[in-house]
C-alpha atoms as a PDB file:
ATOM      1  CA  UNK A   1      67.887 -56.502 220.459  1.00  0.00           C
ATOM      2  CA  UNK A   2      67.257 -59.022 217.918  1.00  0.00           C
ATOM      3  CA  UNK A   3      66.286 -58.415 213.939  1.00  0.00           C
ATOM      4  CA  UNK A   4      63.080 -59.568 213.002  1.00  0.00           C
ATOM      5  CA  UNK A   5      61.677 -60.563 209.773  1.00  0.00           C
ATOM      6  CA  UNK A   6      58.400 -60.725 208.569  1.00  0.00           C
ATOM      7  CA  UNK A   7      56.764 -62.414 206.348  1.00  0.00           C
ATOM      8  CA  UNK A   8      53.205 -62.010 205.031  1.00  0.00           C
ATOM      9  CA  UNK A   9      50.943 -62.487 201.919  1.00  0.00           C
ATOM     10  CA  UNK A  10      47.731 -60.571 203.342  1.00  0.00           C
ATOM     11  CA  UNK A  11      46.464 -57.603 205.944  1.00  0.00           C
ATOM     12  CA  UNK A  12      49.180 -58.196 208.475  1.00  0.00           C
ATOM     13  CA  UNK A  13      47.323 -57.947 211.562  1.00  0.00           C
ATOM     14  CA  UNK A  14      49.606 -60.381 213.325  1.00  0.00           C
ATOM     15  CA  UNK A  15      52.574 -58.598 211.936  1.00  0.00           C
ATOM     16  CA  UNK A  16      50.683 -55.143 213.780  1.00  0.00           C
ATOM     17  CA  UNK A  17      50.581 -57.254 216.913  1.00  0.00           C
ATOM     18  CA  UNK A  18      54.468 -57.631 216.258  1.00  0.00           C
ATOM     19  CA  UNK A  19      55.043 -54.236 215.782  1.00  0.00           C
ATOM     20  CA  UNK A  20      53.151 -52.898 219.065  1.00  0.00           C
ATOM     21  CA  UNK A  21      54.836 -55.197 220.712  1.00  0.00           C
ATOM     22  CA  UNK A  22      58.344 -53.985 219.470  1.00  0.00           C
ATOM     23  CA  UNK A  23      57.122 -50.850 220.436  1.00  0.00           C
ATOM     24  CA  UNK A  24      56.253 -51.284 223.913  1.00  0.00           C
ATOM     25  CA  UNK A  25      59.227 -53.461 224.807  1.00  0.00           C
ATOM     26  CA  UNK A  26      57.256 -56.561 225.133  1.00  0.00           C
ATOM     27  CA  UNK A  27      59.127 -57.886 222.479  1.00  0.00           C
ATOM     28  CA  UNK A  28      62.992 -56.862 222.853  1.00  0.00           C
ATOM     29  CA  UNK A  29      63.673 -57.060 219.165  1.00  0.00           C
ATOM     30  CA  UNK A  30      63.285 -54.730 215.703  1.00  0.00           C
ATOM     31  CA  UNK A  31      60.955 -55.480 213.070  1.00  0.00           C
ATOM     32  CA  UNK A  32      63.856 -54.532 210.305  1.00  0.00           C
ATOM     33  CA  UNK A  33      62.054 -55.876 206.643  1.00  0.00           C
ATOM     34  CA  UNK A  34      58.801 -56.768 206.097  1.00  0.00           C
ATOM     35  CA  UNK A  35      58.553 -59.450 203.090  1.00  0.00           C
ATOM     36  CA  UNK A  36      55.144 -60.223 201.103  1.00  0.00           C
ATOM     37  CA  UNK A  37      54.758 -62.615 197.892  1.00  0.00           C
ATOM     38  CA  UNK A  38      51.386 -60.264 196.813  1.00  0.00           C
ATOM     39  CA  UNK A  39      52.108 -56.856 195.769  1.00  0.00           C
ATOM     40  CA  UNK A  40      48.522 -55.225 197.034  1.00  0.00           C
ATOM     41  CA  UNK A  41      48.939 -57.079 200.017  1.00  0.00           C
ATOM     42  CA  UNK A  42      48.132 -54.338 203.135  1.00  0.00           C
ATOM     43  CA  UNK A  43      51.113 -55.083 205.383  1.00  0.00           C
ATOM     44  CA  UNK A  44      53.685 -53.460 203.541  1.00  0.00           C
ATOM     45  CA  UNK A  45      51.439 -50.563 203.800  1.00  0.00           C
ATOM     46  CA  UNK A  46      51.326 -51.510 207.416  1.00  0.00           C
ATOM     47  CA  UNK A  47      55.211 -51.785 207.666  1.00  0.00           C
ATOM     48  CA  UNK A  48      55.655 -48.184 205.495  1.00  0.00           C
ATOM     49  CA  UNK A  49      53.517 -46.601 207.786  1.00  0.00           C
ATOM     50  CA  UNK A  50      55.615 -47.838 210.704  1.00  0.00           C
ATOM     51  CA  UNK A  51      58.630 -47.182 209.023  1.00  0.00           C
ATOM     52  CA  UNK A  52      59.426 -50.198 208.175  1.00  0.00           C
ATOM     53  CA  UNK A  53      61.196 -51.569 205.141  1.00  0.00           C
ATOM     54  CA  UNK A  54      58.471 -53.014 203.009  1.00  0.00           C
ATOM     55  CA  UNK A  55      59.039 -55.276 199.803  1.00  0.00           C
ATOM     56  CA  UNK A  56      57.562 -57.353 197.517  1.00  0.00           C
ATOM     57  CA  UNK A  57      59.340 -60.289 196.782  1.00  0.00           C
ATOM     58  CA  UNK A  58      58.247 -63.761 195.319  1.00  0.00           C
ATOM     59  CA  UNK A  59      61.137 -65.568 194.902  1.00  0.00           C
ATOM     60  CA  UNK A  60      62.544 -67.777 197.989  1.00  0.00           C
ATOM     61  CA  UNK A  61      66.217 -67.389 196.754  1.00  0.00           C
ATOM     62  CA  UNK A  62      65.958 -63.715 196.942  1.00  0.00           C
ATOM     63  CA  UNK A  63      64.122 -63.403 200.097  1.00  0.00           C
ATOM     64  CA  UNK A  64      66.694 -65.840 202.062  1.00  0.00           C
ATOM     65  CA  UNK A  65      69.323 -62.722 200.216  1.00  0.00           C
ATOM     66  CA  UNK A  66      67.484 -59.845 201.397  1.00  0.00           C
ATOM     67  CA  UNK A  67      67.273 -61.602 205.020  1.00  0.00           C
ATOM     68  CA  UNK A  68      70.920 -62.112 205.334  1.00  0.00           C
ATOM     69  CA  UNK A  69      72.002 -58.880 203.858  1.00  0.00           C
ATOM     70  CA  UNK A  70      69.734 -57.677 207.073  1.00  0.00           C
ATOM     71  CA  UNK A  71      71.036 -59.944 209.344  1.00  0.00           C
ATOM     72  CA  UNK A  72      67.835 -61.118 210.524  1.00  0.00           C
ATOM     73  CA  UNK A  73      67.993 -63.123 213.677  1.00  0.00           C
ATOM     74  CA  UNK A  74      64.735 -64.620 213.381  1.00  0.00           C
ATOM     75  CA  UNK A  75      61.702 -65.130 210.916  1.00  0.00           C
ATOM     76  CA  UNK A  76      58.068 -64.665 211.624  1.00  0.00           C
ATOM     77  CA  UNK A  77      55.488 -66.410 208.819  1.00  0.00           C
ATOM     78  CA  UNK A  78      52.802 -63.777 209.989  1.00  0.00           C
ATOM     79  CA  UNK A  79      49.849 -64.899 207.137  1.00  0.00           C
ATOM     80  CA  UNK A  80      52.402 -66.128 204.763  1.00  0.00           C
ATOM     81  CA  UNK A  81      50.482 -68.494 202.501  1.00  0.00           C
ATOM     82  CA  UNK A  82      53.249 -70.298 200.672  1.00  0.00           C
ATOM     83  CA  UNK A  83      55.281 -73.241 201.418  1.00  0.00           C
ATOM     84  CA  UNK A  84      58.915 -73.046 202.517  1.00  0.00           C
ATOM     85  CA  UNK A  85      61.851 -75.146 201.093  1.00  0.00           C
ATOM     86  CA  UNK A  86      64.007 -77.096 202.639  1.00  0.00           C
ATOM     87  CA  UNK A  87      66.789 -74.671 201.248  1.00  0.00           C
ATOM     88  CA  UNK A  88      64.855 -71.678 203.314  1.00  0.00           C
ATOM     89  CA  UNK A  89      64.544 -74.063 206.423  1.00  0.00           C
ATOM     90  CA  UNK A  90      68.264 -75.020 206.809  1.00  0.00           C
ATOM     91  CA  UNK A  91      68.706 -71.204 207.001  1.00  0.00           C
ATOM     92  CA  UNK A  92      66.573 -70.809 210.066  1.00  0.00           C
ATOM     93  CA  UNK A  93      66.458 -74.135 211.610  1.00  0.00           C
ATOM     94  CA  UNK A  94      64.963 -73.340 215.136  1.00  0.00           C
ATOM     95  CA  UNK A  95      64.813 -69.358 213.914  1.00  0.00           C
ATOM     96  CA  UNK A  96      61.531 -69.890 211.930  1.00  0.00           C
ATOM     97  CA  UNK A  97      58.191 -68.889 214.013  1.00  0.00           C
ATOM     98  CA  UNK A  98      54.688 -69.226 212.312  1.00  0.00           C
ATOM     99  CA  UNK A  99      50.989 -68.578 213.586  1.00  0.00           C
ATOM    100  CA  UNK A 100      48.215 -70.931 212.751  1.00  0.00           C
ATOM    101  CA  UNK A 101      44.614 -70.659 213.831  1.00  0.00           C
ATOM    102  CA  UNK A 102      44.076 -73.908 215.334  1.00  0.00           C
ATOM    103  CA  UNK A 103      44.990 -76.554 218.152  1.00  0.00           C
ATOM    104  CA  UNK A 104      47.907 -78.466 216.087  1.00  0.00           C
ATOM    105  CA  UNK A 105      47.967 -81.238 214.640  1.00  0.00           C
ATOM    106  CA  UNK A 106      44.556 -80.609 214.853  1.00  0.00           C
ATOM    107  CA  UNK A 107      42.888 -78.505 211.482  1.00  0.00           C
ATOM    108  CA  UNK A 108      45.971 -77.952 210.239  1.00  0.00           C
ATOM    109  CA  UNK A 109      48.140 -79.248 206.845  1.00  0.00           C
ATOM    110  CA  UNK A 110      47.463 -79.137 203.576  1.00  0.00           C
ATOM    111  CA  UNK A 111      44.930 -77.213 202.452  1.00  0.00           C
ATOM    112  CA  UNK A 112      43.923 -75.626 205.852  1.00  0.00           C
ATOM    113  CA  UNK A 113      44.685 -72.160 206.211  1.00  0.00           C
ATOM    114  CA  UNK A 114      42.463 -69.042 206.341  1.00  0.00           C
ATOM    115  CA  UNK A 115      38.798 -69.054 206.818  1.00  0.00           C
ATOM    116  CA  UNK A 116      38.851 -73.146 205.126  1.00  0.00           C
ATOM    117  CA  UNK A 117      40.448 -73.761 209.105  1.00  0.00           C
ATOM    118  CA  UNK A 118      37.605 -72.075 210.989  1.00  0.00           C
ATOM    119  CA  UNK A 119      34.610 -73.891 208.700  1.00  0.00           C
ATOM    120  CA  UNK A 120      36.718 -77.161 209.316  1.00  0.00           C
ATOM    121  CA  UNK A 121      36.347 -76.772 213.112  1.00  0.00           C
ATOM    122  CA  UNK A 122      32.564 -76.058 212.983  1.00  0.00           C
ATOM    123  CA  UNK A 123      31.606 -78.192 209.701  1.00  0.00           C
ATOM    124  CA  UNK A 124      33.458 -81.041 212.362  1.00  0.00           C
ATOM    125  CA  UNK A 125      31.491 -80.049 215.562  1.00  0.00           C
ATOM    126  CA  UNK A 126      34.462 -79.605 218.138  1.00  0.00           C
ATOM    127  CA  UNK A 127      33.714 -77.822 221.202  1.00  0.00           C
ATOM    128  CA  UNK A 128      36.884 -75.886 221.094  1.00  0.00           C
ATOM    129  CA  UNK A 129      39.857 -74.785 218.934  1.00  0.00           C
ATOM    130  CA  UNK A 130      42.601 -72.107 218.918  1.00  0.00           C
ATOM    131  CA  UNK A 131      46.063 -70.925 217.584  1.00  0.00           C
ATOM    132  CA  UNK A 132      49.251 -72.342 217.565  1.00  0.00           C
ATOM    133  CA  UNK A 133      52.759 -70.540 217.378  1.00  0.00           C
ATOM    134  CA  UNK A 134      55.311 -73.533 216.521  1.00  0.00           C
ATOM    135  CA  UNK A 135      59.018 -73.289 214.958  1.00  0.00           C
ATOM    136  CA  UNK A 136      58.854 -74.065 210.828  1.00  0.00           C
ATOM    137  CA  UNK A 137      60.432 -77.525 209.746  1.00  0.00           C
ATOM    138  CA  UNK A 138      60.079 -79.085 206.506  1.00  0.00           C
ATOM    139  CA  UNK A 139      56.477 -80.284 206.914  1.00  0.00           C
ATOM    140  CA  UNK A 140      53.361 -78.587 206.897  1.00  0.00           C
ATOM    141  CA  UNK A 141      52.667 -77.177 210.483  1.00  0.00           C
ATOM    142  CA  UNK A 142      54.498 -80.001 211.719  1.00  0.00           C
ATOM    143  CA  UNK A 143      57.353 -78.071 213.628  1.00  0.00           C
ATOM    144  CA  UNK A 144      58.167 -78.214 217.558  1.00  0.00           C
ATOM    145  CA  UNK A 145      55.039 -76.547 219.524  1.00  0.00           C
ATOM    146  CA  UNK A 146      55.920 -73.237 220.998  1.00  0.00           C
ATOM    147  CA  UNK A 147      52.791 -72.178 222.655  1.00  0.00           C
ATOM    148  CA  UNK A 148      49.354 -73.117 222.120  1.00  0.00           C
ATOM    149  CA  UNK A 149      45.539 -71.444 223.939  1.00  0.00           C
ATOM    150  CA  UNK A 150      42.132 -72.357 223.374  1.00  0.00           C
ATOM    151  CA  UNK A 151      39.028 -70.444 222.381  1.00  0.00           C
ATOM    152  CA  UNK A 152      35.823 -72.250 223.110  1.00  0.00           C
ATOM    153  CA  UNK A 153      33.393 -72.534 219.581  1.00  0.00           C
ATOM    154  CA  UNK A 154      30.278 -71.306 220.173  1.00  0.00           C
ATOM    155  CA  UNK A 155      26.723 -72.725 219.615  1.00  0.00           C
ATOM    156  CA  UNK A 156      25.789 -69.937 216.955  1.00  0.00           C
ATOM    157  CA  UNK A 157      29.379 -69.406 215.481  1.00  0.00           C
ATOM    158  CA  UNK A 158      30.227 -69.187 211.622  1.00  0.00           C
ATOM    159  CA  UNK A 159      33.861 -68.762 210.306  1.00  0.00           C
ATOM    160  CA  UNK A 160      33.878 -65.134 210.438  1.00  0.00           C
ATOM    161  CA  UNK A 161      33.107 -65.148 213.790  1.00  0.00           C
ATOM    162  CA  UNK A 162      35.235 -67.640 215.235  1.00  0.00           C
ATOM    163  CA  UNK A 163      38.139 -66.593 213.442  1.00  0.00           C
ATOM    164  CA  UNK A 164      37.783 -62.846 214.994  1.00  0.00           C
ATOM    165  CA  UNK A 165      37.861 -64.462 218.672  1.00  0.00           C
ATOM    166  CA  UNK A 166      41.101 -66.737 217.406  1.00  0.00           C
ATOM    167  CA  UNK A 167      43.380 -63.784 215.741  1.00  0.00           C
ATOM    168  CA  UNK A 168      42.731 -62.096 219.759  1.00  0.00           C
ATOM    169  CA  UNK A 169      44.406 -65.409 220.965  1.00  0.00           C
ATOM    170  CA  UNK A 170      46.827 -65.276 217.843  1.00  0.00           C
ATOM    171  CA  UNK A 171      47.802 -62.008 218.408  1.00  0.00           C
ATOM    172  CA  UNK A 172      48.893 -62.017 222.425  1.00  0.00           C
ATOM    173  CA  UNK A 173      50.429 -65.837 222.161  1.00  0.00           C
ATOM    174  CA  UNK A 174      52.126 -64.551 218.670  1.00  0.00           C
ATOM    175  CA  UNK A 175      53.677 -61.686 220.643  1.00  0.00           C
ATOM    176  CA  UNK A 176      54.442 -64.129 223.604  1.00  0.00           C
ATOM    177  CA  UNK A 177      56.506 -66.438 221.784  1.00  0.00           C
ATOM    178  CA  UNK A 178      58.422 -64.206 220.115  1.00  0.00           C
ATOM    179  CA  UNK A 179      59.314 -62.006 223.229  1.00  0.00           C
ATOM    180  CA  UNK A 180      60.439 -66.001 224.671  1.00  0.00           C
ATOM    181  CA  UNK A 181      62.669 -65.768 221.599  1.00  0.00           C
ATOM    182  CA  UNK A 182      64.105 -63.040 221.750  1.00  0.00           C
ATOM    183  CA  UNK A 183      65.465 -63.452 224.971  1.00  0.00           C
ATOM    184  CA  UNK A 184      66.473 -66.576 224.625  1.00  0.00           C
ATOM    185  CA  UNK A 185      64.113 -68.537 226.696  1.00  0.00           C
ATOM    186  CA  UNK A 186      62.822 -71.097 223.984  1.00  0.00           C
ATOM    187  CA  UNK A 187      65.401 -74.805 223.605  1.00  0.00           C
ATOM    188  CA  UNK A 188      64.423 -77.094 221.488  1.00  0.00           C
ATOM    189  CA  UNK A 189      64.774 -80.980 221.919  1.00  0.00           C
ATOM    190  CA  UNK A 190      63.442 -83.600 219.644  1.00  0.00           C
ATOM    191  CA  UNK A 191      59.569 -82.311 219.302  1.00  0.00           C
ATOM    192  CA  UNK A 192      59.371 -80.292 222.515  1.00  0.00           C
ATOM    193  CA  UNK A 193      60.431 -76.351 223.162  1.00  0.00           C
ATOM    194  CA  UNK A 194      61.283 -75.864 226.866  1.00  0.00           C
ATOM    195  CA  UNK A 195      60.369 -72.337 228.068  1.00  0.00           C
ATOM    196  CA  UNK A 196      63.399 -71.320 230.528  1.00  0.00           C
ATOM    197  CA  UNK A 197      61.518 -68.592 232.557  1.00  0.00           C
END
């Protein structure tokens, strides 16, 4: 069983997803500390009410501290709307996992996170978009591809909308990849993760 941590700076409904997957065995590995940089955010309320350790915690330096003093295996950006240093990187090379709700490299970078990445896909017309779990390197969702699924964008869509059919897709290929993770299955060469089923 592997130690997870979590990071998050909103509702944590991808860190839930986590958590029932924990739960149910899906994922064979323990959501030890949950991490946010916004006090009121919900998901430490989320992780208390699992049990979980919950803190708030801004700075990186501390964070990387209260990860190792956990010995935390691997790192989920669940929501986590800040950038990570290199410093933070080097610590989880290849351990770093984050969620983004679009088809990388499309809708994604600076700039491009939250509802702003749902309006970009319909202000640009595309006929479909989805979410991407990829390992953390020192761009902006520029790390290797982990897994990636498509939701089809809908005639009479808005952001709200779309993004509720895309956090379904987030939530199961979220849970997916880290499950791959935790038992090893994910090897990363150059830009490409092989899945060893």
């Amino acid at each position: 069983m592997l130690n997870i941590g979590v990071l998050i700076s909103g509702g944590g409904t991808n860190l839930q997803s986590i958590i029932d997957g924990t739960d149910s065995g899906e994922i064979e590995g323990i959501v030890k500390v949950v991490i946010s940089n916004k006090e009121d955010a919900y998901g430490l309320e989320r992780a208390r009410n699992n049990n979980i350790e919950a803190i708030y915690e801004s700075n990186e330096d501390n964070i990387i501290e209260i990860l190792k003093d956990r010995d935390i295996d691997v790192v989920v950006l669940a929501g986590y709307l800040k950038i990570i240093s290199p410093k933070f990187i080097n610590e989880y090379r290849n351990k770093m996992i984050n969620i983004h709700p679009s088809l990388i490299p499309a809708f994604c970078g600076k700039g491009f996170y939250g509802k702003k990445v749902h309006q970009g896909v319909i202000d640009y017309g595309v006929k479909f978009t989805g979410a991407t779990v990829h390992f953390v390197d020192e761009g902006t969702d520029t790390g290797p591809i982990i897994m990636q699924d498509i939701v089809a964008v809908k005639v009479d869509d808005d952001a709200k909308t779309l993004a509720k059919r895309v956090l379904k897709v987030e939530h199961r290929i979220l849970k997916e990849s880290l499950s791959l993770f935790c038992e090893n299955k994910l090897k990363v060469e150059g830009r490409r993760v092989l899945i060893n089923e």
